[in-house]
N, C-alpha and C. Protein backbone atom coordinates (compact mmCIF):
# COMPACT_ATOMS: atom_id res chain seq x y z
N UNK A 1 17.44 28.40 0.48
CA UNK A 1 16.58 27.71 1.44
C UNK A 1 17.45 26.79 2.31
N UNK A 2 17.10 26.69 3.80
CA UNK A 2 18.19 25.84 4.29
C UNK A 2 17.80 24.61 4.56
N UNK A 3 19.03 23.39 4.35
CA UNK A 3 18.30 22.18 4.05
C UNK A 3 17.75 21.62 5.72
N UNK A 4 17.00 20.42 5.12
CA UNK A 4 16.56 19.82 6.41
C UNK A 4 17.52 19.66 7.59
N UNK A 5 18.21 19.00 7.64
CA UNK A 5 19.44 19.34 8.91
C UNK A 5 19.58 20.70 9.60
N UNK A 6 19.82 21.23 9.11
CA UNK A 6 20.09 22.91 9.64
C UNK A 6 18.75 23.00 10.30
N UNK A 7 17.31 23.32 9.81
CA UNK A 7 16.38 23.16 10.74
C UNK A 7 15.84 22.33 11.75
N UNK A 8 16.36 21.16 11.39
CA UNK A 8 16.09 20.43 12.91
C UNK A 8 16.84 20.47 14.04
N UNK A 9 17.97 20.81 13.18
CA UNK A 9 19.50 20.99 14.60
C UNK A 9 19.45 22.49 14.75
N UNK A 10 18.22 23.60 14.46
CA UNK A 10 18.32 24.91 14.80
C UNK A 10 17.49 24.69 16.72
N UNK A 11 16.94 23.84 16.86
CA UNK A 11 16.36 23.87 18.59
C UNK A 11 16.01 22.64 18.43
N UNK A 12 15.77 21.97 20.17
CA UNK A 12 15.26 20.29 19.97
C UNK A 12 13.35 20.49 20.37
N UNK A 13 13.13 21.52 19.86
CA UNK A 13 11.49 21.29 19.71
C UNK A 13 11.09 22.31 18.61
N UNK A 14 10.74 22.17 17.26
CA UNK A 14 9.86 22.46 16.55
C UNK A 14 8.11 23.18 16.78
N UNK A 15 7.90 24.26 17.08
CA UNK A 15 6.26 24.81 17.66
C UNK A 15 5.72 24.20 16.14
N UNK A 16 4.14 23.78 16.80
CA UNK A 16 3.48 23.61 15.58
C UNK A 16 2.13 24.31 15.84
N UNK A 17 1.66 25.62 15.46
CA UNK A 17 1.02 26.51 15.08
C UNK A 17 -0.36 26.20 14.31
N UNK A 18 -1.34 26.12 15.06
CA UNK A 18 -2.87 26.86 13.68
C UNK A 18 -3.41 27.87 14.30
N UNK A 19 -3.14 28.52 13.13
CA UNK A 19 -3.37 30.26 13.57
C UNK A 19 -4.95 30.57 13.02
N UNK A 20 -5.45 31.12 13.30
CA UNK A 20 -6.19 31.75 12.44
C UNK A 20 -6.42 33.20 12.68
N UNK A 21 -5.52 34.20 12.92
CA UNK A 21 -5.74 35.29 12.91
C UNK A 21 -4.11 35.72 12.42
N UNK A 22 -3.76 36.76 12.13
CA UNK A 22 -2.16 36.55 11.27
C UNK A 22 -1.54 37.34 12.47
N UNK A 23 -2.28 38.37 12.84
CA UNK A 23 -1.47 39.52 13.86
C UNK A 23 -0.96 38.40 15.34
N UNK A 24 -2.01 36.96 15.41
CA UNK A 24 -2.29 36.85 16.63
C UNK A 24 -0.29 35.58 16.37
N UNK A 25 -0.35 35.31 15.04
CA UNK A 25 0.65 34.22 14.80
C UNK A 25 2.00 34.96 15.00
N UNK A 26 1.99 36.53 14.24
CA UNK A 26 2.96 37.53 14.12
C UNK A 26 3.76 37.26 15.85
N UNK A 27 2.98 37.30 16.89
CA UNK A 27 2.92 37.67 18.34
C UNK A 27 3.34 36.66 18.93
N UNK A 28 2.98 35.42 18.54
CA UNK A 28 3.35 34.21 18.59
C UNK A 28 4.72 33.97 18.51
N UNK A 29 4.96 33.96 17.03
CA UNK A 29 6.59 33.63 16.51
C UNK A 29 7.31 34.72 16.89
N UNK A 30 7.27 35.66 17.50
CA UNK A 30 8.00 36.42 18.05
C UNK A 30 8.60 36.19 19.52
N UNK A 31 7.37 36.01 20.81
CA UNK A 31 7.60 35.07 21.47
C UNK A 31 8.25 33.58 21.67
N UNK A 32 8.20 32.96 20.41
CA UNK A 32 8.89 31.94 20.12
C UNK A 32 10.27 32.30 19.72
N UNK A 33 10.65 32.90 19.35
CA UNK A 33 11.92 32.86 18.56
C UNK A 33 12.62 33.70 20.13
N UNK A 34 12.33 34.46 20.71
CA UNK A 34 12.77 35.05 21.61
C UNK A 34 12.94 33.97 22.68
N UNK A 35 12.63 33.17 22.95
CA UNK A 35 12.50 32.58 23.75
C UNK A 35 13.58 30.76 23.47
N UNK A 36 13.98 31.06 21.91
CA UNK A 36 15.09 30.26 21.49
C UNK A 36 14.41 28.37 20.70
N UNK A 37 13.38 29.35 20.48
CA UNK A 37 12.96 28.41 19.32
C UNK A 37 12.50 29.08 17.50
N UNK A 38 12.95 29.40 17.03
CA UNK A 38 12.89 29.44 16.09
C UNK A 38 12.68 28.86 14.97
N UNK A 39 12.99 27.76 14.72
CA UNK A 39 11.62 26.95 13.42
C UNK A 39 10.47 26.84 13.75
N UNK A 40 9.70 27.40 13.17
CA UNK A 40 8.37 27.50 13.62
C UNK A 40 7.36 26.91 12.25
N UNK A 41 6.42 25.80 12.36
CA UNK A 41 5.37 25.06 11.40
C UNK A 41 4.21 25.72 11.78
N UNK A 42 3.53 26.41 10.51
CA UNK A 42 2.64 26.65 10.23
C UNK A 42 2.01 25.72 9.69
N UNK A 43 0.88 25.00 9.92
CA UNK A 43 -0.12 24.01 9.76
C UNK A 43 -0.90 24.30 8.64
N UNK A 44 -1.26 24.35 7.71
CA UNK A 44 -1.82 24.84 6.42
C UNK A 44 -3.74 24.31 6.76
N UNK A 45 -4.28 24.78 8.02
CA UNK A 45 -5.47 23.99 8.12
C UNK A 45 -6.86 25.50 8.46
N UNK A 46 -6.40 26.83 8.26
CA UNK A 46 -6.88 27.38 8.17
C UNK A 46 -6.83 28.30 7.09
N UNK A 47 -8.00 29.43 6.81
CA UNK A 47 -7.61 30.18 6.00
C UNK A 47 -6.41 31.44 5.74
N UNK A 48 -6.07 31.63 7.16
CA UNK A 48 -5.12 32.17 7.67
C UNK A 48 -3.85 31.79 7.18
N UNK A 49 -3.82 30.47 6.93
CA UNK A 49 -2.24 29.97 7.28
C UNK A 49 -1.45 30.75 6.47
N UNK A 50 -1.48 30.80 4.97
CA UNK A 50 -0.27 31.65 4.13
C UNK A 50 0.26 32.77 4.16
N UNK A 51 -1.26 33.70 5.14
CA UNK A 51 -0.99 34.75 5.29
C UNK A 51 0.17 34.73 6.15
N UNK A 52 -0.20 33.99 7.32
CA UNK A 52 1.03 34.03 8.38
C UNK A 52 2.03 33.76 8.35
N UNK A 53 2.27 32.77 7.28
CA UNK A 53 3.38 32.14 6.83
C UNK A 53 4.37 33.46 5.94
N UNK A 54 3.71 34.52 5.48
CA UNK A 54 4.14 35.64 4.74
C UNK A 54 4.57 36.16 6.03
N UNK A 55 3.79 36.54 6.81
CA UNK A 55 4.13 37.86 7.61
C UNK A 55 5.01 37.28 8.98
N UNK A 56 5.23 35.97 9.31
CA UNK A 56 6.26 35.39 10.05
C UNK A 56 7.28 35.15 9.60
N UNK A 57 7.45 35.19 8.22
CA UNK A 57 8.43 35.18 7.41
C UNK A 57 9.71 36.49 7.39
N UNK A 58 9.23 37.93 8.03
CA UNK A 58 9.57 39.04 8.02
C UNK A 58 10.05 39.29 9.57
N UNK A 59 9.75 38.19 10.66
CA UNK A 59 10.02 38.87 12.30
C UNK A 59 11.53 38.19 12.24
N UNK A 60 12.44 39.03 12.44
CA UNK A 60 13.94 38.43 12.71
C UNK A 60 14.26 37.58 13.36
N UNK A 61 14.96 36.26 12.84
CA UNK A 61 15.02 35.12 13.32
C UNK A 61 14.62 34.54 13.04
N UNK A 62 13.36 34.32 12.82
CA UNK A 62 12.23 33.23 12.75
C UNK A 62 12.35 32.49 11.14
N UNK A 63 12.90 31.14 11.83
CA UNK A 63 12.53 30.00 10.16
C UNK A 63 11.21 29.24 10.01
N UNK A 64 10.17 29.76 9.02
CA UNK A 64 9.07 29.62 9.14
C UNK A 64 8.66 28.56 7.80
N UNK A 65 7.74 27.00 8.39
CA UNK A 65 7.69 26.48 7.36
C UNK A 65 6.20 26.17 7.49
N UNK A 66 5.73 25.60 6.56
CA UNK A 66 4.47 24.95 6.24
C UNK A 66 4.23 23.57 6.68
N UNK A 67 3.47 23.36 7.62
CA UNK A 67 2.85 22.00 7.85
C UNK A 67 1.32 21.21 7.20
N UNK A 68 1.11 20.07 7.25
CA UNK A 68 -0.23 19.79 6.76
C UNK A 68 0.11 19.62 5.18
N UNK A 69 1.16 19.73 4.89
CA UNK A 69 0.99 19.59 3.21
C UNK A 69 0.49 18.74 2.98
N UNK A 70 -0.10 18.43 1.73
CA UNK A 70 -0.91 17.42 1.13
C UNK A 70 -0.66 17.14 0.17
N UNK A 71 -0.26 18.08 -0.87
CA UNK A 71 -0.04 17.74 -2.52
C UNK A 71 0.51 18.86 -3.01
N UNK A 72 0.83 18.71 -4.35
CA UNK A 72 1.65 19.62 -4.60
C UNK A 72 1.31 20.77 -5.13
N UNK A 73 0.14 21.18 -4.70
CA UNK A 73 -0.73 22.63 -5.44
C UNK A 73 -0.19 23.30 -3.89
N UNK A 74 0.00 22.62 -3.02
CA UNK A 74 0.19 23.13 -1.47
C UNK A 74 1.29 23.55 -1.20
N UNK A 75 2.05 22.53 -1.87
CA UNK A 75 3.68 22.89 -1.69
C UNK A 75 3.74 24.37 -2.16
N UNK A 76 3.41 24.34 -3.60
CA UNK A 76 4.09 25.39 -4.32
C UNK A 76 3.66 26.79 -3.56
N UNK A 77 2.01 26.21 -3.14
CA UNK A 77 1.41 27.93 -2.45
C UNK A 77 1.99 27.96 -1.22
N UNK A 78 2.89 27.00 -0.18
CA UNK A 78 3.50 27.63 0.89
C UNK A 78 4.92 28.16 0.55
N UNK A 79 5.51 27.27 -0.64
CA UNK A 79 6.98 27.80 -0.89
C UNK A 79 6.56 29.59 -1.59
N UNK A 80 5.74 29.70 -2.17
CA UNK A 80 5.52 31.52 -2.64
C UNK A 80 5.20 31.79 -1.40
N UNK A 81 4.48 31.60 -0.67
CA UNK A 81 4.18 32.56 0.71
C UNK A 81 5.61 33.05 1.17
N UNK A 82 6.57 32.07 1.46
CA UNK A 82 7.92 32.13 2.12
C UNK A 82 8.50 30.95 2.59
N UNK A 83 7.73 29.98 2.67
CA UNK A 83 7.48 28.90 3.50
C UNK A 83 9.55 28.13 3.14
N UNK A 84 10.49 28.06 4.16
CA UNK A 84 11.63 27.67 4.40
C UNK A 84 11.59 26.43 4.57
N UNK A 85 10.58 25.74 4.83
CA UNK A 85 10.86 24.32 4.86
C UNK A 85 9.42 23.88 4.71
N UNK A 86 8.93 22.29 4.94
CA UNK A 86 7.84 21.74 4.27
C UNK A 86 7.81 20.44 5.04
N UNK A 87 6.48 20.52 5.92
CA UNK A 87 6.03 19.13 6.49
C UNK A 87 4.66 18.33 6.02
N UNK A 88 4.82 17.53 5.96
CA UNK A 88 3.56 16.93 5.73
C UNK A 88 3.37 14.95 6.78
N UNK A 89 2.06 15.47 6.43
CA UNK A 89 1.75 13.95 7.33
C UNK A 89 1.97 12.66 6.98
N UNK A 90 2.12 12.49 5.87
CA UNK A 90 2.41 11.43 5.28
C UNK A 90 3.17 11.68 3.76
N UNK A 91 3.25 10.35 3.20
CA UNK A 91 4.44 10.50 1.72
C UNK A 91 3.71 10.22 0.51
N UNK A 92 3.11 10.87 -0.50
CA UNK A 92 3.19 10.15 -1.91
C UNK A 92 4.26 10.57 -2.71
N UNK A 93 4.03 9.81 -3.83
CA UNK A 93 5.09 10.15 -4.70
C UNK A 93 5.13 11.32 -5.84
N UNK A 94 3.62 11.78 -5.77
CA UNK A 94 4.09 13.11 -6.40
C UNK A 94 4.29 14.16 -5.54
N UNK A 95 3.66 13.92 -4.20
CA UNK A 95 4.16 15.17 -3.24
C UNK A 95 5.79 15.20 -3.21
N UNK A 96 6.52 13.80 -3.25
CA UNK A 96 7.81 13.84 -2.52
C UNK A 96 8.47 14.16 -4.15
N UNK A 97 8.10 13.74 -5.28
CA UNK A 97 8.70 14.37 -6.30
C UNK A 97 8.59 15.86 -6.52
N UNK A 98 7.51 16.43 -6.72
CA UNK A 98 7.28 17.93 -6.47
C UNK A 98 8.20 18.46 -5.75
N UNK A 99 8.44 18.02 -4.09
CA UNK A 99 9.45 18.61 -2.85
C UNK A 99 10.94 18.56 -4.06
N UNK A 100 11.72 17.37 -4.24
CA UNK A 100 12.71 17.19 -4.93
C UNK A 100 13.16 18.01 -5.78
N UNK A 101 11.84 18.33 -6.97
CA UNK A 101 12.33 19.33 -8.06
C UNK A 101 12.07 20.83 -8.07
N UNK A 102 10.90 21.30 -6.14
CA UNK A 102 11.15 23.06 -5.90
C UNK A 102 12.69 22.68 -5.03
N UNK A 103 13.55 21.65 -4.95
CA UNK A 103 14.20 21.97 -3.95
C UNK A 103 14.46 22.37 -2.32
N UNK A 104 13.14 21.63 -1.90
CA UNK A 104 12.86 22.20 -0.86
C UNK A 104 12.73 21.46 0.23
N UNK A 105 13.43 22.01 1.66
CA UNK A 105 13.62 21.50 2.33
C UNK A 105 12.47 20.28 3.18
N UNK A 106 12.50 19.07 3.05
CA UNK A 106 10.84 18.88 3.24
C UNK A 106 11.19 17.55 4.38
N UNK A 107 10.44 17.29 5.07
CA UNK A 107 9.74 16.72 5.93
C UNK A 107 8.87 15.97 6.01
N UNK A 108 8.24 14.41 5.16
CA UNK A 108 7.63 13.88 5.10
C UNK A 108 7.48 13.08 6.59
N UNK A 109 5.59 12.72 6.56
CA UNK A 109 5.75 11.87 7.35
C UNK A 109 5.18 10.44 6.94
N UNK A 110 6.24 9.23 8.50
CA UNK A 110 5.68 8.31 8.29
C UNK A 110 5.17 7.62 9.37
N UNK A 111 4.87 6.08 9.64
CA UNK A 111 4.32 5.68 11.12
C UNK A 111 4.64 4.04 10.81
N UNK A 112 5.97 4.16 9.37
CA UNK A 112 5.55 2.25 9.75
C UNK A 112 6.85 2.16 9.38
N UNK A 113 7.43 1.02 9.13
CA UNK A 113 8.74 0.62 8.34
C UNK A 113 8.40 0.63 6.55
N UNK A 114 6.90 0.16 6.06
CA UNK A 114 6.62 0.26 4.63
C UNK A 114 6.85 1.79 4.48
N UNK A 115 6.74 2.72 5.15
CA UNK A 115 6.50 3.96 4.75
C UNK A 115 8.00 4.17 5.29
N UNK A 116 8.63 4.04 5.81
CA UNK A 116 9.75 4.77 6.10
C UNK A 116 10.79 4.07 5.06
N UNK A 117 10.32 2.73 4.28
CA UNK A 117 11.43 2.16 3.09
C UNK A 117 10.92 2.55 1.75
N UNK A 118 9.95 3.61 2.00
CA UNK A 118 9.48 4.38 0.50
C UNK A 118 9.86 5.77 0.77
N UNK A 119 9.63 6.19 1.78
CA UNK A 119 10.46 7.39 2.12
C UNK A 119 11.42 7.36 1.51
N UNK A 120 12.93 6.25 1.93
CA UNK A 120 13.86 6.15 1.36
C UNK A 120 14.08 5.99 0.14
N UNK A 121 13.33 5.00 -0.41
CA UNK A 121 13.38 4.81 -2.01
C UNK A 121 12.84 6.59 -2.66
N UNK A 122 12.49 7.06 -2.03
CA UNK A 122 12.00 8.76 -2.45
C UNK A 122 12.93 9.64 -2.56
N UNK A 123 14.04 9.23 -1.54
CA UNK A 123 15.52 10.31 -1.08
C UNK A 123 15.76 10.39 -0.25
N UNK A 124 14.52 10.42 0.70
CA UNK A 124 14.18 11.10 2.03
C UNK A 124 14.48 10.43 3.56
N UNK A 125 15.62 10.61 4.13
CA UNK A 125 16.18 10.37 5.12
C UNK A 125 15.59 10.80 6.80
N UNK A 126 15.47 12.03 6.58
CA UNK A 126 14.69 12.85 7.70
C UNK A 126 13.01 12.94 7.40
N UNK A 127 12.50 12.75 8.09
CA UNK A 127 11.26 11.97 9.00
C UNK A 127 10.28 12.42 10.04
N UNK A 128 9.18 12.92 9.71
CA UNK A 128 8.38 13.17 10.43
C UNK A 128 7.72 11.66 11.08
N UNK A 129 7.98 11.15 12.72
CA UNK A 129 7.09 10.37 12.82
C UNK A 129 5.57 10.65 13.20
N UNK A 130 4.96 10.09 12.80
CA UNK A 130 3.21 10.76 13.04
C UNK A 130 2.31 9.70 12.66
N UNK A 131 1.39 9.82 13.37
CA UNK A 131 1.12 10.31 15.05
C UNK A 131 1.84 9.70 15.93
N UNK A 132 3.00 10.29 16.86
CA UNK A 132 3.89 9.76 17.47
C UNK A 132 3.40 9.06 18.42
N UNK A 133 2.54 9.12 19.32
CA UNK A 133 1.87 8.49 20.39
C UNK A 133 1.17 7.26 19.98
N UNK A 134 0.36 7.69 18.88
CA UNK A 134 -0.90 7.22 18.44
C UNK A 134 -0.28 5.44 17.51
N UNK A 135 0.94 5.91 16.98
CA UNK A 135 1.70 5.00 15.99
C UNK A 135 2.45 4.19 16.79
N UNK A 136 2.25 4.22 18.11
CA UNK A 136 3.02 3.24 18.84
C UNK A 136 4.17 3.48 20.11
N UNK A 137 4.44 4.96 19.85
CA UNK A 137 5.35 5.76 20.90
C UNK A 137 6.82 5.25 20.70
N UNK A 138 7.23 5.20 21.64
CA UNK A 138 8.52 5.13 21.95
C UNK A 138 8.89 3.91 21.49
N UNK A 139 8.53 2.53 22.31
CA UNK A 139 8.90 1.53 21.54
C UNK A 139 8.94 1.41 20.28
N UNK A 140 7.92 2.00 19.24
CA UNK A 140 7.67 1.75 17.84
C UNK A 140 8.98 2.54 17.65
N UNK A 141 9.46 3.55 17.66
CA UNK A 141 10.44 4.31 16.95
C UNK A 141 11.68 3.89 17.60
N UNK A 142 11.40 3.61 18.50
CA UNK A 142 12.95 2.47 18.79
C UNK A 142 13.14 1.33 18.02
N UNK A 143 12.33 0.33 18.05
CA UNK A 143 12.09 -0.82 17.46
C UNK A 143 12.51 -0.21 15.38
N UNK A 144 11.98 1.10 14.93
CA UNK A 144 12.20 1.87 13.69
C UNK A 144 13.58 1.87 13.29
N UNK A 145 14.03 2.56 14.55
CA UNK A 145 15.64 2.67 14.36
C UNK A 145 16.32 1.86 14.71
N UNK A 146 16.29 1.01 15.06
CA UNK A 146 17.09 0.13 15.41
C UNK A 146 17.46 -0.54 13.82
N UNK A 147 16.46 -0.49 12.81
CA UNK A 147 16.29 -0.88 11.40
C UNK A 147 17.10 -0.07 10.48
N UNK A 148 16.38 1.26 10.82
CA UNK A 148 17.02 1.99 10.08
C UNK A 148 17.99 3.18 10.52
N UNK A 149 19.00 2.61 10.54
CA UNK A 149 19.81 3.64 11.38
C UNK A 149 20.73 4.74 10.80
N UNK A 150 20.13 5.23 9.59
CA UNK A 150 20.79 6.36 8.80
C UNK A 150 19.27 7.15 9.06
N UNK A 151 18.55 6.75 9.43
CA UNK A 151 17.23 7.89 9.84
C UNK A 151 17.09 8.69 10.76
N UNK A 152 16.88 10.17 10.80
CA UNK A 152 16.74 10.39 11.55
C UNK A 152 14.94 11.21 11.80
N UNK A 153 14.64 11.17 12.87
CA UNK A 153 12.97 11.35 12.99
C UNK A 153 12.65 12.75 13.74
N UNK A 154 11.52 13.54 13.66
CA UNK A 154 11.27 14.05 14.39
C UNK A 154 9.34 13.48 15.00
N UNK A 155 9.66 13.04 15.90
CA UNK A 155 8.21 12.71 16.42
C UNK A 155 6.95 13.91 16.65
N UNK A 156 5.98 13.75 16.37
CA UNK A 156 4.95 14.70 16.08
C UNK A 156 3.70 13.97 16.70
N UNK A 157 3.05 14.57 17.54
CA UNK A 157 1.58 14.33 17.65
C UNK A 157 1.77 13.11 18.82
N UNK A 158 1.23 14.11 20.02
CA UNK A 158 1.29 13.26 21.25
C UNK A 158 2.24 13.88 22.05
N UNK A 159 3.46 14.62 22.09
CA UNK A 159 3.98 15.33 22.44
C UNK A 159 4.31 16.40 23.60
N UNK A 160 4.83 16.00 24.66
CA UNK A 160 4.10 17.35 25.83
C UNK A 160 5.03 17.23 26.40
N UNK A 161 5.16 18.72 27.17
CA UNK A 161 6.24 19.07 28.01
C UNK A 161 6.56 18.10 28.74
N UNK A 162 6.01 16.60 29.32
CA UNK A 162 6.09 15.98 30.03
C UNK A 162 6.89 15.02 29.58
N UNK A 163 6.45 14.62 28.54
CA UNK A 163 7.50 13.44 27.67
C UNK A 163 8.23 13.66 26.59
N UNK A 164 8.97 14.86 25.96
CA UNK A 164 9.31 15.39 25.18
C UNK A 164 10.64 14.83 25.27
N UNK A 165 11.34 15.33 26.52
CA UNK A 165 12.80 14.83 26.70
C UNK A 165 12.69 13.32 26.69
N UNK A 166 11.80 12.69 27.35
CA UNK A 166 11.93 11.01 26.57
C UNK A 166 12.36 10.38 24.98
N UNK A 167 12.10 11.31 24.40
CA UNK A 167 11.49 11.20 22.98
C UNK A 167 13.34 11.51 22.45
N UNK A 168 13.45 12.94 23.18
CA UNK A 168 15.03 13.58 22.30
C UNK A 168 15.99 12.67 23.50
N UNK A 169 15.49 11.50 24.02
CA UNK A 169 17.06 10.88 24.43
C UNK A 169 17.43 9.74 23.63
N UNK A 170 16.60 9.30 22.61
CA UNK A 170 16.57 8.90 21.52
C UNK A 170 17.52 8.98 19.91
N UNK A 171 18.65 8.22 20.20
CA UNK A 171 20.06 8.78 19.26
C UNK A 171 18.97 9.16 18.09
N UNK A 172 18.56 8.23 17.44
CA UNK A 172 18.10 8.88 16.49
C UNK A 172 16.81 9.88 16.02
N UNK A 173 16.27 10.26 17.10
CA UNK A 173 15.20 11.65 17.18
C UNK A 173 16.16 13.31 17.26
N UNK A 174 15.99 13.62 15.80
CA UNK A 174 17.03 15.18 15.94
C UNK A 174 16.37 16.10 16.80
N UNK A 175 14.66 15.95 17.01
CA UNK A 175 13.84 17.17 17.54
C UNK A 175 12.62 16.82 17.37
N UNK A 176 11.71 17.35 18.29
CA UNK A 176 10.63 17.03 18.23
C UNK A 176 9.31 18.20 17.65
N UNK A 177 8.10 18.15 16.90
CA UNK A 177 7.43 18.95 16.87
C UNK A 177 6.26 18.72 18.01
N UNK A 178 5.82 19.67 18.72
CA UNK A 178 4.59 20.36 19.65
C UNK A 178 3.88 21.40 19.38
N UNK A 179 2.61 20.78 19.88
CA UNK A 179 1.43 22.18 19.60
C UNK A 179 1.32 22.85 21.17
N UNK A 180 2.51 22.39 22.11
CA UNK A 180 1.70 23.04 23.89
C UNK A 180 2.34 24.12 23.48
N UNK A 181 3.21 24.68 22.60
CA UNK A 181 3.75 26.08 23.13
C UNK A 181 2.75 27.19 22.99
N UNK A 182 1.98 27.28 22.10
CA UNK A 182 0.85 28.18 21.90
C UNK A 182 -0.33 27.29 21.50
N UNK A 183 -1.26 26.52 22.58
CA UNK A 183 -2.68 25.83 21.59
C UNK A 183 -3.13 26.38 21.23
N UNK A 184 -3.91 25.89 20.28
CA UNK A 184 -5.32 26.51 19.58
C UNK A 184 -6.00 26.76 20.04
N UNK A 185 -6.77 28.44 20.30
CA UNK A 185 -7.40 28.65 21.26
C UNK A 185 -7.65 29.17 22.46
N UNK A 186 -6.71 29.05 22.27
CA UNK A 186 -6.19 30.06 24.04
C UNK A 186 -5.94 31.20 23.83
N UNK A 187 -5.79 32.37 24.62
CA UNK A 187 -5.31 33.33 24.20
C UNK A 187 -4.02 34.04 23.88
N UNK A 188 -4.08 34.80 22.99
CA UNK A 188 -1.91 34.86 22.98
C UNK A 188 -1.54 35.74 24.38
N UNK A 189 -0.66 34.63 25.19
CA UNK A 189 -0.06 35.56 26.53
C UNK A 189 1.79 35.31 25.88
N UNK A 190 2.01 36.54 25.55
CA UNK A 190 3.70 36.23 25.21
C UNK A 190 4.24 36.11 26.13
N UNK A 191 3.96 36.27 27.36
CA UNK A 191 4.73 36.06 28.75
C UNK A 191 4.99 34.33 28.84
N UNK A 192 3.74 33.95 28.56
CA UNK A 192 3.54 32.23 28.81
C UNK A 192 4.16 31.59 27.83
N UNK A 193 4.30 32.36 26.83
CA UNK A 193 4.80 31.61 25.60
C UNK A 193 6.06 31.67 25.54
N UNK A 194 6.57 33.03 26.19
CA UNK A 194 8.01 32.90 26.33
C UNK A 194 8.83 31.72 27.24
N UNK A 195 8.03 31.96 28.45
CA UNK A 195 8.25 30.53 29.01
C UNK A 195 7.83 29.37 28.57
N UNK A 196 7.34 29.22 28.03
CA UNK A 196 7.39 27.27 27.64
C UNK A 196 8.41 27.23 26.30
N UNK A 197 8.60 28.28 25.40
CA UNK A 197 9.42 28.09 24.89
C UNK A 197 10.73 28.15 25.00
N UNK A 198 11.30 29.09 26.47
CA UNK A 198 12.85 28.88 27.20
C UNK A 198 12.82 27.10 27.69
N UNK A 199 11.79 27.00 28.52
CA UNK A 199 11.90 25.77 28.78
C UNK A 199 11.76 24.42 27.75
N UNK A 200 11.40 24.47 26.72
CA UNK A 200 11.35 23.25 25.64
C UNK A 200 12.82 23.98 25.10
N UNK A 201 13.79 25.38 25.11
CA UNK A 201 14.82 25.01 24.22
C UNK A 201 15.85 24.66 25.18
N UNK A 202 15.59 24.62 26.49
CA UNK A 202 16.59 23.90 27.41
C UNK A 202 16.63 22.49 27.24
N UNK A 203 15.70 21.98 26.34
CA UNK A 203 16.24 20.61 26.63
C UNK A 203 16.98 19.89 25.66
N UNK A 204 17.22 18.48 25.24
CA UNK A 204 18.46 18.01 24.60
C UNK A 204 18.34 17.01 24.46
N UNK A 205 18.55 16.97 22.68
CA UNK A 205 18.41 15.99 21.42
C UNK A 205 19.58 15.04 21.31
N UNK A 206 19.23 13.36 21.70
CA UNK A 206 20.17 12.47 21.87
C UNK A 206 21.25 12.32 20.68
């Protein structure tokens, strides 16, 4: 499994995916990875998700992980699907012990300094911030790192082609996760998807 580093420094935007159809995700991460994003989060918020997480697991290229974790009945059912890495929205301590002893590359998130100095007391260096907008934006994760400066973050939630590169000029932001490359809902155009995903891997993580 490859550790957290390697996936955040694989592109400076992370797609974050809720699928609910598997053929429609298959079409998706294919477009994505072609287009030079390749870690791709599967959101664990439909019934779909594991499936996709199996069968995105098989399109060449594509490092496919599980988002939305919650606990550790979750972990274990995205790490059997295939699931290469592991995000979740926030930290307890049996989720982040569970992550520790499958070995697995994981991604907790946090939104404060209490949570980002239990993170640490956990192991856990790399950092989902979330809700990035919502938790305060830019200043907050400046004002973060400036504290903790062996951290590094990926901001989540709030996210858009518009302010993305704000976010990765940020020494300590490795990459960011987004849901604009494919929303929920829309229909799959791989043409469109190819483009927003050339254009989010053109850009560049401070």
């Amino acid at each position: 499994m490859p550790d957290i580093d390697r996936i955040l420094a694989a592109a400076p935007v992370i797609p974050v995916l809720v699928i609910d159809r598997v053929d429609d995700g298959v079409a998706i991460a294919e477009a994505l990875v072609a287009g030079g994003l390749p870690a791709i989060e599967i959101t664990l918020r439909t019934p779909a998700a594991l499936d996709a997480i199996r069968a995105i697991s098989a399109v060449p290229g594509a490092i496919v992980g599980a988002g939305t974790v919650l606990d550790p009945g979750q972990l274990d059912a995205a790490l059997e699907a295939g699931a290469e890495f592991l995000v979740s929205p926030g930290l307890t301590e049996p989720l982040g012990q569970a992550a520790k002893a499958a070995g697995a590359a994981f991604l907790p998130g946090v939104s404060n300094a209490s949570e980002v100095m239990r993170a640490l007391d956990l192991g856990f260096s790399r950092l989902k911030f979330f809700p990035a907008e919502a938790a305060g934006g830019l200043p907050a994760l400046r004002a973060l790192s400036a504290v903790f400066g062996a951290v590094r973050f990926c901001p989540t939630g709030g996210i858009t082609p518009q302010n993305a590169q704000d976010w990765l000029d940020l020494q300590a932001v490795a990459c960011v996760g987004g849901s604009w490359l494919a929303p929920k809902g829309e229909p799959v155009d791989r043409d469109a998807i190819l483009h927003r995903a050339r254009a989010a891997a053109s850009l560049r993580a401070g």
